[in-house]
Protein backbone atom coordinates (compact mmCIF):
# COMPACT_ATOMS: atom_id res chain seq x y z
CA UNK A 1 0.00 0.00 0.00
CA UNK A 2 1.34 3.39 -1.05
CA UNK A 3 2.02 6.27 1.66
CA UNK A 4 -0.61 8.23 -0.07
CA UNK A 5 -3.60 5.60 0.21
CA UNK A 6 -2.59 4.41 4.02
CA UNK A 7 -5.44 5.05 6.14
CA UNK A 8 -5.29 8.21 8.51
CA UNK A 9 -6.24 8.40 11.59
CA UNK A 10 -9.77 10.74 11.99
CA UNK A 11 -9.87 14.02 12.97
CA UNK A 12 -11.89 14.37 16.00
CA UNK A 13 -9.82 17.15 18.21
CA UNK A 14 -10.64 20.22 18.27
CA UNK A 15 -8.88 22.77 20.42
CA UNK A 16 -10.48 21.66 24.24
CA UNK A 17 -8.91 18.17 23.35
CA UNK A 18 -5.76 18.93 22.32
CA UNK A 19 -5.04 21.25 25.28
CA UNK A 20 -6.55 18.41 27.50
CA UNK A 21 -3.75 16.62 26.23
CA UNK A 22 -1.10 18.84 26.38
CA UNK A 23 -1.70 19.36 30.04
CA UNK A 24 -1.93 15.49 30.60
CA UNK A 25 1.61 15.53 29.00
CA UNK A 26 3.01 18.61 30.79
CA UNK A 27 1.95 19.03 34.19
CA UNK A 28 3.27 15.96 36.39
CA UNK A 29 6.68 15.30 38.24
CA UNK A 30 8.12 18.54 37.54
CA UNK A 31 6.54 20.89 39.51
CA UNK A 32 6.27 18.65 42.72
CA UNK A 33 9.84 19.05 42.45
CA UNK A 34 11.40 22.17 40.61
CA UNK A 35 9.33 24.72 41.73
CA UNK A 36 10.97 23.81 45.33
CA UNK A 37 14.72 24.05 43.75
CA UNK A 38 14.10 26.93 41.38
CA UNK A 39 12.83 28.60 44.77
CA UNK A 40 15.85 27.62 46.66
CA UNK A 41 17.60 29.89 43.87
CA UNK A 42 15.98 32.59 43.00
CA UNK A 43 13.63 32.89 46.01
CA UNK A 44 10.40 35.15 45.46
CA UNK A 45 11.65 36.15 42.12
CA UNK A 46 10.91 32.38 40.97
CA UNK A 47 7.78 33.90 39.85
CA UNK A 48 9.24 35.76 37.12
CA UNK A 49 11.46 32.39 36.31
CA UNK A 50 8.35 30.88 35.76
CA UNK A 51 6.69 33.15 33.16
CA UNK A 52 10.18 33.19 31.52
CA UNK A 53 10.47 29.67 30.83
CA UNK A 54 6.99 29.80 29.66
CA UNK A 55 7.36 31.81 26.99
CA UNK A 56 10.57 30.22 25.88
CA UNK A 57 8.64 26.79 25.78
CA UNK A 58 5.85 28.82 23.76
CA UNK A 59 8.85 29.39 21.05
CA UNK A 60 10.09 25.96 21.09
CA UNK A 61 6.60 24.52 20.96
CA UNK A 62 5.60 26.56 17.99
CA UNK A 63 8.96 25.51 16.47
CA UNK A 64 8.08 21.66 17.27
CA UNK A 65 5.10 21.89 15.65
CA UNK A 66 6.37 23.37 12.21
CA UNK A 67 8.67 20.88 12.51
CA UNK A 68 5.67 18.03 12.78
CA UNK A 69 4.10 19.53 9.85
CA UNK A 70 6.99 19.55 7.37
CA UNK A 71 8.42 16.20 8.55
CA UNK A 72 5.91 13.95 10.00
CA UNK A 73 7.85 11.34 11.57
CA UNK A 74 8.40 9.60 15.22
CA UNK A 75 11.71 10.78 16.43
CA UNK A 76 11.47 13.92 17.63
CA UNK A 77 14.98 16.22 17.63
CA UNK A 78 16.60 12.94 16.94
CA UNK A 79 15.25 12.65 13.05
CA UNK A 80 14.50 16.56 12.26
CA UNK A 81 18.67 16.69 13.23
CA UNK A 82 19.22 14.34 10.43
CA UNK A 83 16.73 16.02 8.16
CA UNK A 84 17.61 19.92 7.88
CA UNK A 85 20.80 19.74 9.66
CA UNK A 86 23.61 17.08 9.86
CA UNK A 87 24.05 13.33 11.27
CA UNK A 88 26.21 15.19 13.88
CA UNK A 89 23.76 17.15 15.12
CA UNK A 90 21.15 14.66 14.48
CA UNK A 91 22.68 12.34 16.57
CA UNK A 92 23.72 15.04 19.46
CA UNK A 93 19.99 15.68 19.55
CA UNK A 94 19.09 11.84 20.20
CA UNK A 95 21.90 11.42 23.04
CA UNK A 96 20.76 14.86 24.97
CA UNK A 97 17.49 13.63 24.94
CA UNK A 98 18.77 10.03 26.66
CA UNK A 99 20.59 11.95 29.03
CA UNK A 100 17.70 14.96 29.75
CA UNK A 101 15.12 12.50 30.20
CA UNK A 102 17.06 9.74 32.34
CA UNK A 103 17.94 12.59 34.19
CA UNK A 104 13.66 13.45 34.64
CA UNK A 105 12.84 9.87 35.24
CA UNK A 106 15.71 9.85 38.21
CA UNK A 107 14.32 12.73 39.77
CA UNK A 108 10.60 11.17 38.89
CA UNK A 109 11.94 8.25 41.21
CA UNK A 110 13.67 10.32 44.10
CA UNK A 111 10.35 12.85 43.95
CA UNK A 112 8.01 9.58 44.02
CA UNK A 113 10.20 7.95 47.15
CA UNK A 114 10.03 11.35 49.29
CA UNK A 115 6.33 12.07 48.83
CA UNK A 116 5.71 7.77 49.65
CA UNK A 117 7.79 7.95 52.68
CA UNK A 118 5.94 11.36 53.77
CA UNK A 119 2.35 9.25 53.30
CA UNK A 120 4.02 6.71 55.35
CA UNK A 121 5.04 8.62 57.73
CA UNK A 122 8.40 7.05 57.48
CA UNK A 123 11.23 10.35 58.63
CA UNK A 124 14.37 7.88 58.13
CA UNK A 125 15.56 9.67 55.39
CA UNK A 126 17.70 6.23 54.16
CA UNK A 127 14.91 4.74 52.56
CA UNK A 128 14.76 7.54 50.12
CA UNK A 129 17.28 5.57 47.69
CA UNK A 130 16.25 2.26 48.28
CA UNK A 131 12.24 2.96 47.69
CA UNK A 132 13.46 5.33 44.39
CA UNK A 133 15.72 2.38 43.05
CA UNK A 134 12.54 -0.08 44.05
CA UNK A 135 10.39 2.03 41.75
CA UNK A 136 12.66 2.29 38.98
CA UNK A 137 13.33 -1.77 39.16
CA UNK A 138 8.96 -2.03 39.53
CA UNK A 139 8.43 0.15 36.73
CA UNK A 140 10.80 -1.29 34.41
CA UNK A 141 9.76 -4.81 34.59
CA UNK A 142 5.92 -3.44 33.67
CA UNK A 143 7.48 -1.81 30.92
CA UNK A 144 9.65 -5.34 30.05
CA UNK A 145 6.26 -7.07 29.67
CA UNK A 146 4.80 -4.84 27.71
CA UNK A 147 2.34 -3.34 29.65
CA UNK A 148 1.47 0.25 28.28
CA UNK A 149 -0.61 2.72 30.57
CA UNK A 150 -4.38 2.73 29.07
CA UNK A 151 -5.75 6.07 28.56
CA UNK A 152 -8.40 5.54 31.21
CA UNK A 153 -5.71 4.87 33.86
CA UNK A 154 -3.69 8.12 31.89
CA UNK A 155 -6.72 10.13 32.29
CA UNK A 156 -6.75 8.89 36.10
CA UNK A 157 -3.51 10.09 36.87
CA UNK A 158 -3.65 13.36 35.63
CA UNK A 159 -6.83 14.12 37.31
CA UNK A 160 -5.26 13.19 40.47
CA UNK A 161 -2.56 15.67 39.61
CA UNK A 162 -4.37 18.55 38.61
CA UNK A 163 -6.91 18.15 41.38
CA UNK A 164 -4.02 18.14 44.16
CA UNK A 165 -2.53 20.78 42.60
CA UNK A 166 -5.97 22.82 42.43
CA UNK A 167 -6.27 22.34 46.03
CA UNK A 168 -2.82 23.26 47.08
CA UNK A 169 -3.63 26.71 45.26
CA UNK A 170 -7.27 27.03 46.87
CA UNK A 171 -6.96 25.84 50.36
CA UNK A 172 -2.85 27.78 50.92
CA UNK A 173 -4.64 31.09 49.43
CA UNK A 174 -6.12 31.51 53.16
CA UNK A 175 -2.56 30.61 54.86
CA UNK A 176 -0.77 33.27 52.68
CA UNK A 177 -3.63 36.40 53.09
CA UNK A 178 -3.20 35.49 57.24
CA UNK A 179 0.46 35.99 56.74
CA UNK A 180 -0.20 39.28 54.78
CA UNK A 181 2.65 38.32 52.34
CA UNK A 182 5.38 38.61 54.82
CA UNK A 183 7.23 35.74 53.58
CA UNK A 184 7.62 37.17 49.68
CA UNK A 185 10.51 39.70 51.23
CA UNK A 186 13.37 39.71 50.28
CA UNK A 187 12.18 39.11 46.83
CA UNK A 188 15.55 37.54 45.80
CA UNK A 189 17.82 35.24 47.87
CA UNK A 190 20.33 36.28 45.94
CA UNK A 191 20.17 40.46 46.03
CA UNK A 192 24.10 40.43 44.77
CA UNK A 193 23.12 38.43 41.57
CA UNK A 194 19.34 38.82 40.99
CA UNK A 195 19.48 38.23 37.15
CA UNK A 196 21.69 35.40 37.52
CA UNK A 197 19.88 34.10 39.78
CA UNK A 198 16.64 34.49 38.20
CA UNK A 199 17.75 32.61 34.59
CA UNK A 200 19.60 29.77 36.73
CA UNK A 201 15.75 29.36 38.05
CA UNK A 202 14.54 29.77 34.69
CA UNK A 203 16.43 26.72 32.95
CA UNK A 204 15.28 24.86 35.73
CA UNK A 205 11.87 25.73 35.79
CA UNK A 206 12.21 25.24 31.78
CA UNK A 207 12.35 21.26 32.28
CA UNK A 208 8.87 21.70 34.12
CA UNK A 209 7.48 22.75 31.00
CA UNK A 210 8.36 20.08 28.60
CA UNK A 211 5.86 17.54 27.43
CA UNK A 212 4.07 20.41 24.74
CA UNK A 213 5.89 17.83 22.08
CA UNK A 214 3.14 15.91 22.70
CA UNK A 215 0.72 19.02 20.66
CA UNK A 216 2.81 19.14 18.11
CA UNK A 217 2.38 15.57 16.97
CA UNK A 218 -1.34 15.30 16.97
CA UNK A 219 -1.80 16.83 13.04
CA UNK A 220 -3.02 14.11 12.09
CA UNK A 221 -5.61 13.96 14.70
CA UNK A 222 -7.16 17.58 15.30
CA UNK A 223 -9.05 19.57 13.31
CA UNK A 224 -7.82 22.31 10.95
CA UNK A 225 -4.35 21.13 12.53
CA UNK A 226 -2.33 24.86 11.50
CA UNK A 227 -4.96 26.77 13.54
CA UNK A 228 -5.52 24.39 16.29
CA UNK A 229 -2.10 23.06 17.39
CA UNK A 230 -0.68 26.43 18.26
CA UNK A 231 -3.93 27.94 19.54
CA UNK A 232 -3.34 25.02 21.65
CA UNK A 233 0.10 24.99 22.37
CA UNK A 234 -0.65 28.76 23.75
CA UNK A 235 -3.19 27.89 25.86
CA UNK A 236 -1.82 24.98 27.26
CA UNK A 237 1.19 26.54 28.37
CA UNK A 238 -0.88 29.36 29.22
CA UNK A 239 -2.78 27.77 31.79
CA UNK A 240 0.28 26.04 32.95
CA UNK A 241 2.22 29.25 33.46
CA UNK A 242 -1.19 30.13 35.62
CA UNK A 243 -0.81 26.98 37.89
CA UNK A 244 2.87 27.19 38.57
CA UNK A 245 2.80 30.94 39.30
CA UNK A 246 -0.28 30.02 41.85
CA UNK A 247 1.87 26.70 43.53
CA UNK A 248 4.67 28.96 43.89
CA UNK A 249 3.17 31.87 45.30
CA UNK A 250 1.09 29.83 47.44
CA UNK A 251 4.12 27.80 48.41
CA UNK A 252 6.49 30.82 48.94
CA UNK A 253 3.51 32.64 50.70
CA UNK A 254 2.76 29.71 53.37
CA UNK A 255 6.21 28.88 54.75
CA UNK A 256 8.67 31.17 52.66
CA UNK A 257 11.03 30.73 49.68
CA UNK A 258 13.80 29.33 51.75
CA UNK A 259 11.85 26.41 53.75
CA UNK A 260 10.42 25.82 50.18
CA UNK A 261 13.32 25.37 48.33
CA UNK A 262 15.11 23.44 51.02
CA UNK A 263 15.24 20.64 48.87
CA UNK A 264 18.34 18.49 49.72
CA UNK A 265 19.09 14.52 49.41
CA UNK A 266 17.44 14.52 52.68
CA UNK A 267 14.15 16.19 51.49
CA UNK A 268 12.44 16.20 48.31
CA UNK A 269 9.03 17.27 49.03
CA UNK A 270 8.39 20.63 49.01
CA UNK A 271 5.37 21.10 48.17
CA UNK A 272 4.19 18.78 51.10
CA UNK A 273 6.16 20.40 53.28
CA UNK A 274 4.10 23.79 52.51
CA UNK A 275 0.62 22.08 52.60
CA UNK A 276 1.15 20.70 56.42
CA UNK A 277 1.09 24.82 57.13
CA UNK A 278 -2.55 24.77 56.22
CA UNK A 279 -5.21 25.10 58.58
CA UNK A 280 -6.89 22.13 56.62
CA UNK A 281 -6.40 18.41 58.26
CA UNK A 282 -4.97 15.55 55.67
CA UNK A 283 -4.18 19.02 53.65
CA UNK A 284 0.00 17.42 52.95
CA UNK A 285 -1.42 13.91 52.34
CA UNK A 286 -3.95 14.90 49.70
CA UNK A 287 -1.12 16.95 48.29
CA UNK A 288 1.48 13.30 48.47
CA UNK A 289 -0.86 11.57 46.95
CA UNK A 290 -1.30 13.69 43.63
CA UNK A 291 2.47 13.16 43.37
CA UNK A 292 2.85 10.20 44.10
CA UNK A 293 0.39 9.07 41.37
CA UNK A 294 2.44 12.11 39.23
CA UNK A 295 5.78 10.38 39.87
CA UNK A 296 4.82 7.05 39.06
CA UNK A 297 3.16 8.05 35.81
CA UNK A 298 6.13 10.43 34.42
CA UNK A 299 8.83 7.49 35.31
CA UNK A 300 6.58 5.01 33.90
CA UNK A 301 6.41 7.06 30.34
CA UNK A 302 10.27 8.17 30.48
CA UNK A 303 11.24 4.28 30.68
CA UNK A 304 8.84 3.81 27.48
CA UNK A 305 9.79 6.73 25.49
CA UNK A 306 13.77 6.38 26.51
CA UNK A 307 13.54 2.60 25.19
CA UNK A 308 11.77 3.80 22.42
CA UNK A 309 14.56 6.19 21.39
CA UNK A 310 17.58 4.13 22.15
CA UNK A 311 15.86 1.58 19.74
CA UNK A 312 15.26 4.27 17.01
CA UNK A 313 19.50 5.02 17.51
CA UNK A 314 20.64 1.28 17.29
CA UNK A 315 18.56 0.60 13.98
CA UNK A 316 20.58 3.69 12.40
CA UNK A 317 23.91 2.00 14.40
CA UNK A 318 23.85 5.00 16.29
CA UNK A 319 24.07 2.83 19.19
CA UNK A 320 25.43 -0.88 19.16
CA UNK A 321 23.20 -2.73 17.02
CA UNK A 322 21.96 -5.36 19.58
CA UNK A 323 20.00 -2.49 21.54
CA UNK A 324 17.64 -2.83 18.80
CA UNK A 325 16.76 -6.36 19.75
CA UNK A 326 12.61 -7.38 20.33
CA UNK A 327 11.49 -10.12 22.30
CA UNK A 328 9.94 -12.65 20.68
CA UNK A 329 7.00 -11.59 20.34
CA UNK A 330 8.08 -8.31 18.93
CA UNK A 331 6.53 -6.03 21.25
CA UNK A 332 9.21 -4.80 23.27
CA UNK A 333 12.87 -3.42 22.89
CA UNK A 334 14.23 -5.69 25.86
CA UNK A 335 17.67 -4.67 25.48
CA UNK A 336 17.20 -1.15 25.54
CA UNK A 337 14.57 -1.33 28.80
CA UNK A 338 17.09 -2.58 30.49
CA UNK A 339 19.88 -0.41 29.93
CA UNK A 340 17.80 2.54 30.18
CA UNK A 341 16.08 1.22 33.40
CA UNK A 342 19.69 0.48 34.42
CA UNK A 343 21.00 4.00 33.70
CA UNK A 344 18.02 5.65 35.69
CA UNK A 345 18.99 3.89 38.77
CA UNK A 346 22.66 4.59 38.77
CA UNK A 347 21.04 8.35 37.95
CA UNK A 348 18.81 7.66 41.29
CA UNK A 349 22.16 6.35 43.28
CA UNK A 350 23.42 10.15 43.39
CA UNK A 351 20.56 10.50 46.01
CA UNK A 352 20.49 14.64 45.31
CA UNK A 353 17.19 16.11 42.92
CA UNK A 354 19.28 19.00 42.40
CA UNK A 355 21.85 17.50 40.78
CA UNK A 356 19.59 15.46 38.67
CA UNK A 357 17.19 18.51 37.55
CA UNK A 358 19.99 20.30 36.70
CA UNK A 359 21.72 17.73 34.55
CA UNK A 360 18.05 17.08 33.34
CA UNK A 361 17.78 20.88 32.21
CA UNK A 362 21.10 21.44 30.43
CA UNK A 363 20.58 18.45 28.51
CA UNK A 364 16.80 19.19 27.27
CA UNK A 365 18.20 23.03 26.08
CA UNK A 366 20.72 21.49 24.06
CA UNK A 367 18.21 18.75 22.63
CA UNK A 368 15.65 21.91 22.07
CA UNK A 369 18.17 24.15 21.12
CA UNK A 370 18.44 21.59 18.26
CA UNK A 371 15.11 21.71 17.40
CA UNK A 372 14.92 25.69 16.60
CA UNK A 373 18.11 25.44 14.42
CA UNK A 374 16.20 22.74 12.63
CA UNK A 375 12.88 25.01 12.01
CA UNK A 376 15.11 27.82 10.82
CA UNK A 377 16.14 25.45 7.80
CA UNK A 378 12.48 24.95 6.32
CA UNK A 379 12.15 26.71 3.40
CA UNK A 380 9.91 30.01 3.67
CA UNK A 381 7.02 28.97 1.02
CA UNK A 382 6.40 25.70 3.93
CA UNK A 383 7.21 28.09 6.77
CA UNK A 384 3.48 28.47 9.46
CA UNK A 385 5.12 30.75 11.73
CA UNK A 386 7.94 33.44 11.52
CA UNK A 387 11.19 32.70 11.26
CA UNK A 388 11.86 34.95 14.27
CA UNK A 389 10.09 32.53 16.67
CA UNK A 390 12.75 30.03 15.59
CA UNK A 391 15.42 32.77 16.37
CA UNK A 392 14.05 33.32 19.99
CA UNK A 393 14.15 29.77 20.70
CA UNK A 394 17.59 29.33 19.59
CA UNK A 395 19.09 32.10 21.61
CA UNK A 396 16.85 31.46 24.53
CA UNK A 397 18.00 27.74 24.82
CA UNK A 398 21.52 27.77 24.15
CA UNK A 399 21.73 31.36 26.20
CA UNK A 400 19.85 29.65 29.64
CA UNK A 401 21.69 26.15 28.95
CA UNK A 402 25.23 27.61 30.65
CA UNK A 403 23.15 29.53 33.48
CA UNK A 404 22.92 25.83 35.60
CA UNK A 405 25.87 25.25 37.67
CA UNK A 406 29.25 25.49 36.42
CA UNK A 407 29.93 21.73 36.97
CA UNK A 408 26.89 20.19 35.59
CA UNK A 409 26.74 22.19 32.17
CA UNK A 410 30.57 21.19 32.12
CA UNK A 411 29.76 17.59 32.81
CA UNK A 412 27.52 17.86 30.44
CA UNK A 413 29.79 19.13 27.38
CA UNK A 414 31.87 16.70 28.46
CA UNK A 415 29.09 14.06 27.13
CA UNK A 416 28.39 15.51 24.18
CA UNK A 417 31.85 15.09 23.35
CA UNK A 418 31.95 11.96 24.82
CA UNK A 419 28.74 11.14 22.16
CA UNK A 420 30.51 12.39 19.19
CA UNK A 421 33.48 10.30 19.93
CA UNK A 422 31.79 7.29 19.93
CA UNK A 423 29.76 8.65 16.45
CA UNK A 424 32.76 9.41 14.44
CA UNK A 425 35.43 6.67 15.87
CA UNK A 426 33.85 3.83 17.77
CA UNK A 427 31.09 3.35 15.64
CA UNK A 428 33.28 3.58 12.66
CA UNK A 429 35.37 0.38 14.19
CA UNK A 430 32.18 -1.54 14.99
CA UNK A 431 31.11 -1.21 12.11
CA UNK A 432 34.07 -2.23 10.56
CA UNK A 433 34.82 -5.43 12.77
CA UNK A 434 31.17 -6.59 12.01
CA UNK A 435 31.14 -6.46 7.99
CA UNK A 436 35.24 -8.42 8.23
């Protein structure tokens, strides 16, 4: 059957639905977890970070979804690399998104095991590993048999979220009008370095935002796609900007920027921490158990989609060819679960979200930053949106990529390099060895 006469999927989503799914795909992990760290850095002024990083995901998701409409294929960064660009960059763009997003699923795990152990009541703070690395093990077998979330238990989850969320916002409201907004002074922990401390917030909060990829895929699926994906993609992120700016000020508000964004090895639960302030009894559980449920989903997803992707590398011999291996019933990359569920737990072994947001935030800049150079290649008669929107992207990425710690960005050159090395030479030898 030719391309042309293989059946489509129907068009049935109109804007609501498509920004039902984008927040399904957005809001989770991330903001039971950054909002505490990018508070911990920037203090009050997080709020700012937040609307920052929302309109830099705006550009990138516009930029995703040109890139969706001109080249229609699974992939992501990874392919449109190859496409407009170059097999370097191509390839840089699939190994950032391995590291970004093992990086997520690690602090997924850690955020999962501090929220559990708050339910349980448990305060020894050396379980926090062992019930992550549990998780990650759990999750990855599911994901071994096959097992895919349904979209009634997906729909479940994010409920869960966004209600717990919702209620964190309406029932702290009270808690931060008693305090008469005592707690938003100073409005920067760091009054020395206020802008540099406001765009280190910003790339983290950035990370918190990602999941609008998700939009930009669905043209085959909505209706009168070039209007409704980035009506969509604005309104999603829209309303997201909304209910981060209201868990942070709420959060800030309650019990102050600096008991928020003590997030250390030890404690990785901020937002429960705040919600215990409330005069509302069971207010921190309800709040553990939306993320908990958040957690669990996000890891479970990352362990699919990271499979996925080191699959997609080892057929192109991008990767070592046997990563690309399917059980025998062809329904699941075994190989590459396993080292991906393997790499997420020596991620999870650091112990420290910080460390693991941050690595997790230089990474997805780069991968994005690929992305925008990649829309600023398609020819201007296929162009949907201005070329300068591509522009912003680019500079915004690559510009709030080397405000994260000195050491991680560095660690994290240090792997692209690394990932080149192994494109250019390695593979080159492997490749070799295997054809004599």
């Amino acid at each position: 059957m030719s391309q042309n006469s293989s059946p489509s999927l129907k068009r049935e989503l109109g804007v609501v639905g498509a920004v039902a799914l984008g927040l399904g795909s957005i809001v989770g992990a991330g903001v039971f977890v950054s909002t505490g760290i990018a508070a911990g850095v920037a203090g009050s002024a997080v709020i700012i970070s937040v609307a920052l990083a929302a309109g830099v995901a705006v550009c990138n998701g516009l930029n995703s979804a040109q890139l969706a409409a001109s080249h229609p294929v699974s992939g992501g960064a990874y392919e449109y690399g190859y496409k407009y660009l170059t097999p370097w960059l191509g390839f840089t763009a699939g190994w950032m998104f391995l590291v970004a997003k093992s990086a997520s699923a690690a602090t997924a795990a850690l955020g999962f095991a501090g929220y559990l152990l708050n339910v349980l009541g448990v305060s020894d703070r050396t379980y926090l590993v062992p019930t992550a690395l549990a998780a990650v093990v759990l999750l990855t077998l599911i994901v071994l048999g096959g097992v895919k979330r349904s979209n009634v238990v997906n729909i479940t989850i994010v409920s869960i979220t966004l209600l717990s969320l919702i209620f964190f916002i309406v029932a702290g409201l009270p808690t931060v009008v008693a305090t008469e907004f005592t707690n938003f002074t100073p409005f920067v922990a760091d009054a020395d370095n206020p802008v540099a401390s406001v765009l280190q917030a910003t790339a983290l909060m950035f990370v918190a935002y990602t999941g609008y990829g998700r939009i930009a895929t669905l043209g085959e699926e909505v209706k009168e796609p070039q209007k409704t994906i980035p009506r969509a993609i604005i309104i999603t992120l829209t309303i997201t900007m909304l209910l981060y700016i209201g868990v942070v000020v709420v959060g800030i508000g309650s019990v102050g920027a600096q008991t928020l964004g003590a997030v250390t090895s030890e404690q990785v639960a901020p937002l429960e921490i705040a919600a215990r302030n409330f005069n509302i009894p069971g207010s921190g559980l309800i709040l553990a158990v939306g993320a908990v449920t958040a957690t669990l989903g996000v890891l479970l997803n990352l362990v699919l989609g990271l499979s996925r992707v080191l699959l997609a590398m080892g057929r192109r011999q991008d990767m070592p060819k046997f990563v690309a291996k399917m059980n025998s019933s062809r329904t699941t990359p075994y190989i590459a679960v396993l080292i991906m569920g393997t790499a997420i737990a020596c991620l999870v072994l650091i112990g420290d979200v910080r460390t693991t947001w941050s690595f997790s935030a230089f990474s997805v800049l780069i991968y994005y930053a690929i992305t925008d150079l990649s829309a600023l290649q398609i020819p201007d008669e296929k162009r949907l949106y201005p070329k300068w929107i591509a522009w912003i992207g680019l500079s915004a990425c690559l510009f709030l990529a080397f405000w994260v710690e000195q050491h991680i960005w560095l660690i994290g050159v240090g792997l692209i390099i690394a990932g080149l090395i192994w494109k250019t030479v390695i593979r080159k030898l492997v490749i070799s060895y295997s054809e004599d």
